[in-house]
Protein backbone atom coordinates (compact mmCIF):
# COMPACT_ATOMS: atom_id res chain seq x y z
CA UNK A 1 43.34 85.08 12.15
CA UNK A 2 46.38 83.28 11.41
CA UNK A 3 49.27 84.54 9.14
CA UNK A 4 48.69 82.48 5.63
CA UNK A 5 51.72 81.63 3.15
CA UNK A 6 51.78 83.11 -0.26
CA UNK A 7 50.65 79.39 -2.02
CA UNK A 8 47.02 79.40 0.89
CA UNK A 9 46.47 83.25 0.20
CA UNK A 10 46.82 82.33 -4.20
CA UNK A 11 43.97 79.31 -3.59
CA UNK A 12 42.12 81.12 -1.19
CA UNK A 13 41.81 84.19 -3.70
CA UNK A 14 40.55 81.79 -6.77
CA UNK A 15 38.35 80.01 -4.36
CA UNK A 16 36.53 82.96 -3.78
CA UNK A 17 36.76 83.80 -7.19
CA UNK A 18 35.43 80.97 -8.36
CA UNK A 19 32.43 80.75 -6.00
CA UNK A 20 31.69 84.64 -6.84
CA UNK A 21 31.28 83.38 -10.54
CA UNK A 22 29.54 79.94 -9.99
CA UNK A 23 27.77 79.72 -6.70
CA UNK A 24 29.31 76.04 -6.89
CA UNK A 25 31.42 74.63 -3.97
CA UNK A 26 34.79 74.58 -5.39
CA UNK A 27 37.28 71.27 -5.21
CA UNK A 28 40.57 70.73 -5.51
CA UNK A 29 40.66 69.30 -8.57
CA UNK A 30 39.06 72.02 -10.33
CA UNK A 31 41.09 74.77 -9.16
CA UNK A 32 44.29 72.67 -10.30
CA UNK A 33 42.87 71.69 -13.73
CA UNK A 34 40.71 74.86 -14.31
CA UNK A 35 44.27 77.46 -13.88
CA UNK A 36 46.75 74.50 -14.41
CA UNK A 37 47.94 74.63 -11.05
CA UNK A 38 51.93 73.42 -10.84
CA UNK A 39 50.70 71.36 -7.70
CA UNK A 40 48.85 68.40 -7.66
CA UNK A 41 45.12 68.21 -6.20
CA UNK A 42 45.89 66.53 -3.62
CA UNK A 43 48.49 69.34 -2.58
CA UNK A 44 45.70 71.42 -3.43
CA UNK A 45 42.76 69.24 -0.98
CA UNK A 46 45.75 69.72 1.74
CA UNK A 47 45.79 73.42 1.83
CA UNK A 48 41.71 73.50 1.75
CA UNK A 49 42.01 71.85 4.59
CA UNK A 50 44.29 73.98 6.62
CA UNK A 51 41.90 77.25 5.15
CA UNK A 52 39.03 75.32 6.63
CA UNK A 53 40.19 74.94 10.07
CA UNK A 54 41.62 78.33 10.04
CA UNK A 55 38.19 79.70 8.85
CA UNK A 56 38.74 81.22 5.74
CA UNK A 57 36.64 78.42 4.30
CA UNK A 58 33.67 76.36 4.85
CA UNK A 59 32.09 72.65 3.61
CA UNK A 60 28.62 73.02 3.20
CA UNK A 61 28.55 68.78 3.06
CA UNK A 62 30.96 66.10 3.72
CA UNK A 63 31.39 65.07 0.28
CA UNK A 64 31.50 68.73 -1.11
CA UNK A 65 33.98 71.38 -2.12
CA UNK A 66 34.72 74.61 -0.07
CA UNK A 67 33.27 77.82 -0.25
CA UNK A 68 34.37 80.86 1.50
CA UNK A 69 33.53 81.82 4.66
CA UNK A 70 33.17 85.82 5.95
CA UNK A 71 36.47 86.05 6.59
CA UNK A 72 37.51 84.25 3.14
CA UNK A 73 35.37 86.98 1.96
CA UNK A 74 37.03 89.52 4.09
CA UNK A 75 40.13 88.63 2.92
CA UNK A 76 39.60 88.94 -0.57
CA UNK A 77 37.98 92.08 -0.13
CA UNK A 78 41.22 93.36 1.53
CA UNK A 79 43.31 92.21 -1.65
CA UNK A 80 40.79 93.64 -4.14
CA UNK A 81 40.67 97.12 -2.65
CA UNK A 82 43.03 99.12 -3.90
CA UNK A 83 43.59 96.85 -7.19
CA UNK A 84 40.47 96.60 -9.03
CA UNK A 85 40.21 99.87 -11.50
CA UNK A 86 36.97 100.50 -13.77
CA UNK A 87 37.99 100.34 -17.27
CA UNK A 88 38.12 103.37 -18.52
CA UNK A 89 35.69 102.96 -21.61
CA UNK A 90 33.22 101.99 -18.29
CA UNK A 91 34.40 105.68 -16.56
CA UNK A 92 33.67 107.46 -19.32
CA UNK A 93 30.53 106.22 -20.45
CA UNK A 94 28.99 107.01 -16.89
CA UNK A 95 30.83 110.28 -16.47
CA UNK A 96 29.03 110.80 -20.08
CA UNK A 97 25.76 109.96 -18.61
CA UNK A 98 25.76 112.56 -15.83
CA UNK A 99 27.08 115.21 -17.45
CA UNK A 100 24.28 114.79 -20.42
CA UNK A 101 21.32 114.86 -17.11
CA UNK A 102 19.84 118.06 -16.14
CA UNK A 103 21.73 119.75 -13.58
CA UNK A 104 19.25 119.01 -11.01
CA UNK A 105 19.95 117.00 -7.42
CA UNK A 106 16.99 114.72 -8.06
CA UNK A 107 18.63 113.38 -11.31
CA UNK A 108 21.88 112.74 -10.21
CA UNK A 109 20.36 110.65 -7.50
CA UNK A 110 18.00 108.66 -9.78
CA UNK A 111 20.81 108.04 -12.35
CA UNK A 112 23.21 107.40 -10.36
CA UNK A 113 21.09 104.84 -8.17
CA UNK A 114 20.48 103.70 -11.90
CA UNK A 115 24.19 103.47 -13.03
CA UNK A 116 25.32 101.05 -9.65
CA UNK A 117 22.32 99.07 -9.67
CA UNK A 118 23.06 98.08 -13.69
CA UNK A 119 27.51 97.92 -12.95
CA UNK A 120 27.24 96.08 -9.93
CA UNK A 121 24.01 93.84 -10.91
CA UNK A 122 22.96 94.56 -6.96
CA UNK A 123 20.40 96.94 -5.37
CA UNK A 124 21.69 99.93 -5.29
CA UNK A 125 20.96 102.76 -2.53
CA UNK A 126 21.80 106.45 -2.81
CA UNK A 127 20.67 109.01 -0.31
CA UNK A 128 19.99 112.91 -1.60
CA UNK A 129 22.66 115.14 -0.18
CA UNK A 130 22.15 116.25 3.19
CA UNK A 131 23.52 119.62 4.72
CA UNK A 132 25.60 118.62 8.16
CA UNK A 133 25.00 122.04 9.79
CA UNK A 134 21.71 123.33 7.48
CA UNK A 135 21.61 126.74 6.45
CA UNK A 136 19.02 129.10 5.21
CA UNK A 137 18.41 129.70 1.63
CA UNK A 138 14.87 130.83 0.42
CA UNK A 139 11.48 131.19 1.72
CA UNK A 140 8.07 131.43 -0.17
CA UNK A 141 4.74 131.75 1.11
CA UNK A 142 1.79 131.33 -1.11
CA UNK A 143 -2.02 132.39 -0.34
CA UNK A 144 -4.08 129.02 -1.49
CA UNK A 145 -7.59 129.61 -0.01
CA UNK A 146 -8.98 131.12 2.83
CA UNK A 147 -7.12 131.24 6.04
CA UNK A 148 -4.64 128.84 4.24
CA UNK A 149 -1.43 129.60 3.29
CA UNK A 150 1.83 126.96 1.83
CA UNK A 151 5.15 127.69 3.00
CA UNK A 152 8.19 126.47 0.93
CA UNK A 153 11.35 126.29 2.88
CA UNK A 154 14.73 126.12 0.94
CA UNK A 155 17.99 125.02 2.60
CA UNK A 156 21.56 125.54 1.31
CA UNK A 157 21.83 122.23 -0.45
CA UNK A 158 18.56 121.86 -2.13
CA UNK A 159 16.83 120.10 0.60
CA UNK A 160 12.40 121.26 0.67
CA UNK A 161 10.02 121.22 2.75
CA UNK A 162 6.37 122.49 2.21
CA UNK A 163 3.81 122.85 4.86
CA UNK A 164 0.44 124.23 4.71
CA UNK A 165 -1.01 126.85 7.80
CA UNK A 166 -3.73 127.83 8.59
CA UNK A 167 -3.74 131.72 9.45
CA UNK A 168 -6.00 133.00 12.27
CA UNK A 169 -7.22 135.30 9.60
CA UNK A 170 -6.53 135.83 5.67
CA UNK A 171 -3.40 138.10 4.30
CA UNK A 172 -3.00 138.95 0.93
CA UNK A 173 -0.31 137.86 -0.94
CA UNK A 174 0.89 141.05 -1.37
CA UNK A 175 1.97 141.26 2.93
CA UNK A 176 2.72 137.25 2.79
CA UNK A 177 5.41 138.00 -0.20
CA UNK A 178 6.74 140.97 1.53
CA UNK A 179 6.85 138.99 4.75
CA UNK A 180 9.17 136.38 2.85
CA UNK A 181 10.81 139.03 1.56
CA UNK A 182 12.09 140.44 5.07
CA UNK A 183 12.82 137.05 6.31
CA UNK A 184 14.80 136.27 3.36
CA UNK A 185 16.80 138.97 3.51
CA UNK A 186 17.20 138.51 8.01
CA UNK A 187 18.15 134.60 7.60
CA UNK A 188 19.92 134.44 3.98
CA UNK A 189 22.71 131.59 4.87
CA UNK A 190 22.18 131.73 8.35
CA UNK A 191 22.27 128.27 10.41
CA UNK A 192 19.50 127.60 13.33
CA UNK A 193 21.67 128.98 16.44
CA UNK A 194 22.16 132.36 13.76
CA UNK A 195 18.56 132.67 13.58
CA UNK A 196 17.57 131.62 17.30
CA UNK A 197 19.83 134.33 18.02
CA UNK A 198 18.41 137.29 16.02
CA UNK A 199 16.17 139.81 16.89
CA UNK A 200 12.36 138.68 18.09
CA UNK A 201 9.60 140.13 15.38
CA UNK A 202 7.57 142.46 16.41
CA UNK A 203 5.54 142.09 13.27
CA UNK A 204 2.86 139.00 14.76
CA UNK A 205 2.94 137.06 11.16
CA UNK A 206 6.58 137.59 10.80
CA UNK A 207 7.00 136.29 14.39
CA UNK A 208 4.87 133.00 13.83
CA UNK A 209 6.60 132.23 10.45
CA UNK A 210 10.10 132.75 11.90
CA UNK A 211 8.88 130.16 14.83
CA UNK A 212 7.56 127.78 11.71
CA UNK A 213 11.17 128.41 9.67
CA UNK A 214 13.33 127.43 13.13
CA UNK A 215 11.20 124.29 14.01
CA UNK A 216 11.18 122.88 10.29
CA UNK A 217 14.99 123.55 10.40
CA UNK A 218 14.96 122.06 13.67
CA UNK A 219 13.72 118.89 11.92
CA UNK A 220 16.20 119.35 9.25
CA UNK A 221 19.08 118.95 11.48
CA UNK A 222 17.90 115.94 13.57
CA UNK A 223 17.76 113.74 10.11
CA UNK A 224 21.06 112.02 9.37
CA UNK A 225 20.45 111.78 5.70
CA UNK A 226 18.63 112.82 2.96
CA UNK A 227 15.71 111.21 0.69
CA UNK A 228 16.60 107.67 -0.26
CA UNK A 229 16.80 106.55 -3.81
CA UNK A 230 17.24 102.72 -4.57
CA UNK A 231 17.17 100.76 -7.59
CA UNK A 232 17.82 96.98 -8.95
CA UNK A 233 15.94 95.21 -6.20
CA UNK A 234 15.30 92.41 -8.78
CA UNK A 235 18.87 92.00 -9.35
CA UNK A 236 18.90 90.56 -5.81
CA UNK A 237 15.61 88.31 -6.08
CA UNK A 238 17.39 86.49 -8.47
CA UNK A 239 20.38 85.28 -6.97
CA UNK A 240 20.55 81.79 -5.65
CA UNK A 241 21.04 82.95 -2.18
CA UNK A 242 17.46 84.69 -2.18
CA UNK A 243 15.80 81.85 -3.16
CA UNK A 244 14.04 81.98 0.24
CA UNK A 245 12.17 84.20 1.09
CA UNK A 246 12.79 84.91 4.60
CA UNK A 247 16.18 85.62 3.51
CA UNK A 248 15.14 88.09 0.51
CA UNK A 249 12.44 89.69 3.17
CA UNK A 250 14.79 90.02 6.33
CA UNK A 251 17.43 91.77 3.61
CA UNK A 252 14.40 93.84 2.19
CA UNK A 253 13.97 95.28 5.64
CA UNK A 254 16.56 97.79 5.02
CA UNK A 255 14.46 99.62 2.81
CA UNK A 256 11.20 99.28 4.32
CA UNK A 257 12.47 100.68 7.83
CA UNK A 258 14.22 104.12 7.76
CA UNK A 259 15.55 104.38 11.20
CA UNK A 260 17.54 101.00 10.36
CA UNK A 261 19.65 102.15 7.17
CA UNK A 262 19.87 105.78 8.75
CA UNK A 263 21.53 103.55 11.93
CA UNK A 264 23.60 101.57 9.44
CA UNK A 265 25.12 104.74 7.75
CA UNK A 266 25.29 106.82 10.86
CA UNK A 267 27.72 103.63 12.92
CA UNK A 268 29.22 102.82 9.08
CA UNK A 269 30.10 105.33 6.37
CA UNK A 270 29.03 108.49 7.68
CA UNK A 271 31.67 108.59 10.22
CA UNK A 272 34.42 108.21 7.64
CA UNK A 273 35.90 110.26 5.02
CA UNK A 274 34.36 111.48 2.18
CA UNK A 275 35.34 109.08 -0.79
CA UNK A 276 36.85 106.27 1.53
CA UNK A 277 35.13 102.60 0.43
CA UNK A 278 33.80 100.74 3.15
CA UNK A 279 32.55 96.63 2.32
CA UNK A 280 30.23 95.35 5.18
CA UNK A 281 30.07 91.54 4.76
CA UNK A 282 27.81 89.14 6.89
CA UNK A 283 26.49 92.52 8.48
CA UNK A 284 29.21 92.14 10.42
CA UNK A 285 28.10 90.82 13.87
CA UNK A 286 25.57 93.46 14.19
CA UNK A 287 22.56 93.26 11.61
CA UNK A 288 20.65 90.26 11.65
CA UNK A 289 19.06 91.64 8.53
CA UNK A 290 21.70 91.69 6.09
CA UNK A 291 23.56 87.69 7.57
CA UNK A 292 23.43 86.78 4.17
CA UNK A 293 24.33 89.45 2.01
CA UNK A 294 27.76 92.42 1.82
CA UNK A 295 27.46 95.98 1.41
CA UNK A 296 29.88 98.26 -0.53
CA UNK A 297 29.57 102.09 0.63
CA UNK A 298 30.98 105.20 -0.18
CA UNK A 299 30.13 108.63 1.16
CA UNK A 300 30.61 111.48 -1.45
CA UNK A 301 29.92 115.47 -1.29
CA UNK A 302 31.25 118.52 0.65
CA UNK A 303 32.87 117.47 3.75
CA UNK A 304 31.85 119.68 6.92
CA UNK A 305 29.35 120.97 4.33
CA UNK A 306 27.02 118.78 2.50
CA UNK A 307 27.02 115.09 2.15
CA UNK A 308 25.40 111.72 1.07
CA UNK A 309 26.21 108.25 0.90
CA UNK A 310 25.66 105.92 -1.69
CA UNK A 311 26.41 101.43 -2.46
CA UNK A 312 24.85 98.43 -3.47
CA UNK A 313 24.04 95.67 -1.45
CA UNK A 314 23.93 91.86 -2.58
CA UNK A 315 24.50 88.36 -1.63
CA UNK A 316 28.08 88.02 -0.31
CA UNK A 317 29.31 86.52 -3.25
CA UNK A 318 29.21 89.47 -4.89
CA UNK A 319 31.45 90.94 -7.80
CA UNK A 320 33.70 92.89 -5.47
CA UNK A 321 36.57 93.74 -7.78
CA UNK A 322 33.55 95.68 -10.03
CA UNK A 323 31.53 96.83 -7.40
CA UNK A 324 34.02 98.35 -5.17
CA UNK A 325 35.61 100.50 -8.32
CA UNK A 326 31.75 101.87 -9.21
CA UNK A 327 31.15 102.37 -5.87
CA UNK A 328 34.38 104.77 -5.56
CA UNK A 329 33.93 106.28 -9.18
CA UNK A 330 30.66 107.06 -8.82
CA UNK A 331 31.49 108.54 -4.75
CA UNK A 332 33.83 110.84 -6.92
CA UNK A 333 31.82 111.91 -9.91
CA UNK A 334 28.54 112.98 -7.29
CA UNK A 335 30.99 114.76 -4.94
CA UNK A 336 32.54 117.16 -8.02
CA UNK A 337 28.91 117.66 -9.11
CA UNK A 338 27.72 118.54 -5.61
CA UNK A 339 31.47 120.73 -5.28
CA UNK A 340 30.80 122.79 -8.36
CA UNK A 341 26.79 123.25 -7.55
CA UNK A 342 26.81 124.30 -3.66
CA UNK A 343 30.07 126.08 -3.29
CA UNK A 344 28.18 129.14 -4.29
CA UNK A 345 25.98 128.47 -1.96
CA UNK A 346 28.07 128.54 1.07
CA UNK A 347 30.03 131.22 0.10
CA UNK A 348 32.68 128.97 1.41
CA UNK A 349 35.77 127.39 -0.82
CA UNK A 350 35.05 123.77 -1.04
């Protein structure tokens, strides 16, 4: 794109500013009466027109003002960044909120899907954390009836899974629990190749169960995040831009189809650092699904541990200089909590 002077990149900032606040095409002579200007509006209509042919902004009619384009948007994003802070009576008040909740992973999920869906007025997505290599924590296995048995498998990280099997023949829950027992103490920590690589059972129920615990951590491993948590979907409905509703449905996708928003964060934030802000406007060239709206993602946690990501996604005229500071303080406040809660776990320093 080309280089802009200081005077385009000051209108092209409250042009964007504007539009973010009114969903109006903006003209010249609002911009110079509206912030009293020192130019006049025709000056003003001159420069509009030089950010319209250089793509920054766009004239939805002839006879209309400007709005910006996704590289006006791009642009502003780039000078909002590192500028726009959360208050601090805002910081607190969430830090407050999270540090009231029960110390449990499924809380800090819900509130904090909560907490950006209500600061950012957008729908908010937040995915559990997810263990990049997963370990072993804790097994259980649980006579029900019959030949059936549940097994409750507990990775470093807090991740579940439950299964029920059905036995060739019933065991008492005395030799299931001591079964668990042994395994717990063999696999305590351990990743997959540890286990793979331990000694084979000779005990036949111990055998099967360790073949059960290696495929289910098998599955583990292939996800590329954990459960998703979302909020605030009305906050989208509402906006002007969704007033159709092939547009709210195509956006909508992203939370009806899994594999999409697990390809979104693996090509997106999952390959950055942990507590870097990423803003993907337009879906940048590569998801039909989200043409008309931006996303603003952070990924939080334990890096080469355990990690999640969380945003918001909304129309493009979204309120970047609040979203983008939520998004970040929020990325931090999940990532101390998950810190303080799993380092134990690991037996690794964090």
């Amino acid at each position: 794109m080309p280089d802009l002077t200081e005077r385009q990149k000051t209108l092209l900032i409250l042009v964007v500013r504007d539009y973010i606040d009114t969903a109006q095409p903006i003209g010249s002579q609002h911009l110079v009466a509206h912030y009293r200007l020192d130019m006049s509006s025709a000056t003003v209509r001159n420069e509009m027109v030089a950010l319209t042919e250089m793509g920054y902004l766009r004239q939805p009619h002839t006879s209309a003002g400007r709005v910006p384009s996704e590289d006006g948007y791009r642009f502003f994003v780039s000078q909002m960044m590192h500028q726009a802070e959360l208050p601090e009576t805002v910081q607190h008040t969430i830090s407050h909120q999270f540090h009231q909740s029960r110390p449990e992973v499924d809380q800090w999920m819900t509130l904090a899907a909560s907490v950006l869906a209500q600061q950012a007025q957008a729908v908010s997505i937040v995915t559990a954390p997810h263990a990049e290599q997963v370990r072993f924590k804790h097994l259980e296995l649980i006579a029900t009836q019959g030949r059936q048995v549940l097994m409750v498998l507990v990775t470093i990280g807090g991740e579940v899974n439950q299964q029920i099997l059905a036995l060739s023949e019933p065991v008492s829950q005395e030799k299931l629990s001591a079964t668990a027992n042994r395994l717990n103490q063999a696999y305590s920590g351990r990743t997959l190749a540890e286990i793979k690589a331990t000694a084979t059972r000779t005990d036949a129920l111990e055998a099967d169960i360790a073949l059960l615990v290696t495929a289910d951590m098998q599955r583990m491993t292939a996800k590329t995040s954990g459960e998703l948590y979302y909020d605030g979907l009305t906050n989208v409905l509402a906006e002007p831009e969704f007033n159709t509703s092939d547009e709210a449905r195509r956006a909508l996708r992203l939370f009806e189809e899994r594999s999409l928003l697990e390809e979104l964060l693996a090509r997106t934030v999952m390959a950055s650092d942990v507590g870097g802000v990423q803003v993907l406007i337009g879906g940048e060239g590569t998801w039909a699904e989200l043409r008309q709206c931006s996303m603003v993602l952070a990924r939080y946690g334990a890096p080469g541990l355990i990690t999640g990501t969380l945003g918001v996604l909304g129309p493009m005229r979204m309120s970047y200089n609040r979203t983008i500071p939520t998004v970040r303080y929020v990325a931090g406040l999940l990532s101390e909590l998950v810190n303080d809660t799993f380092a134990g776990d690991t037996g690794k320093s964090i």
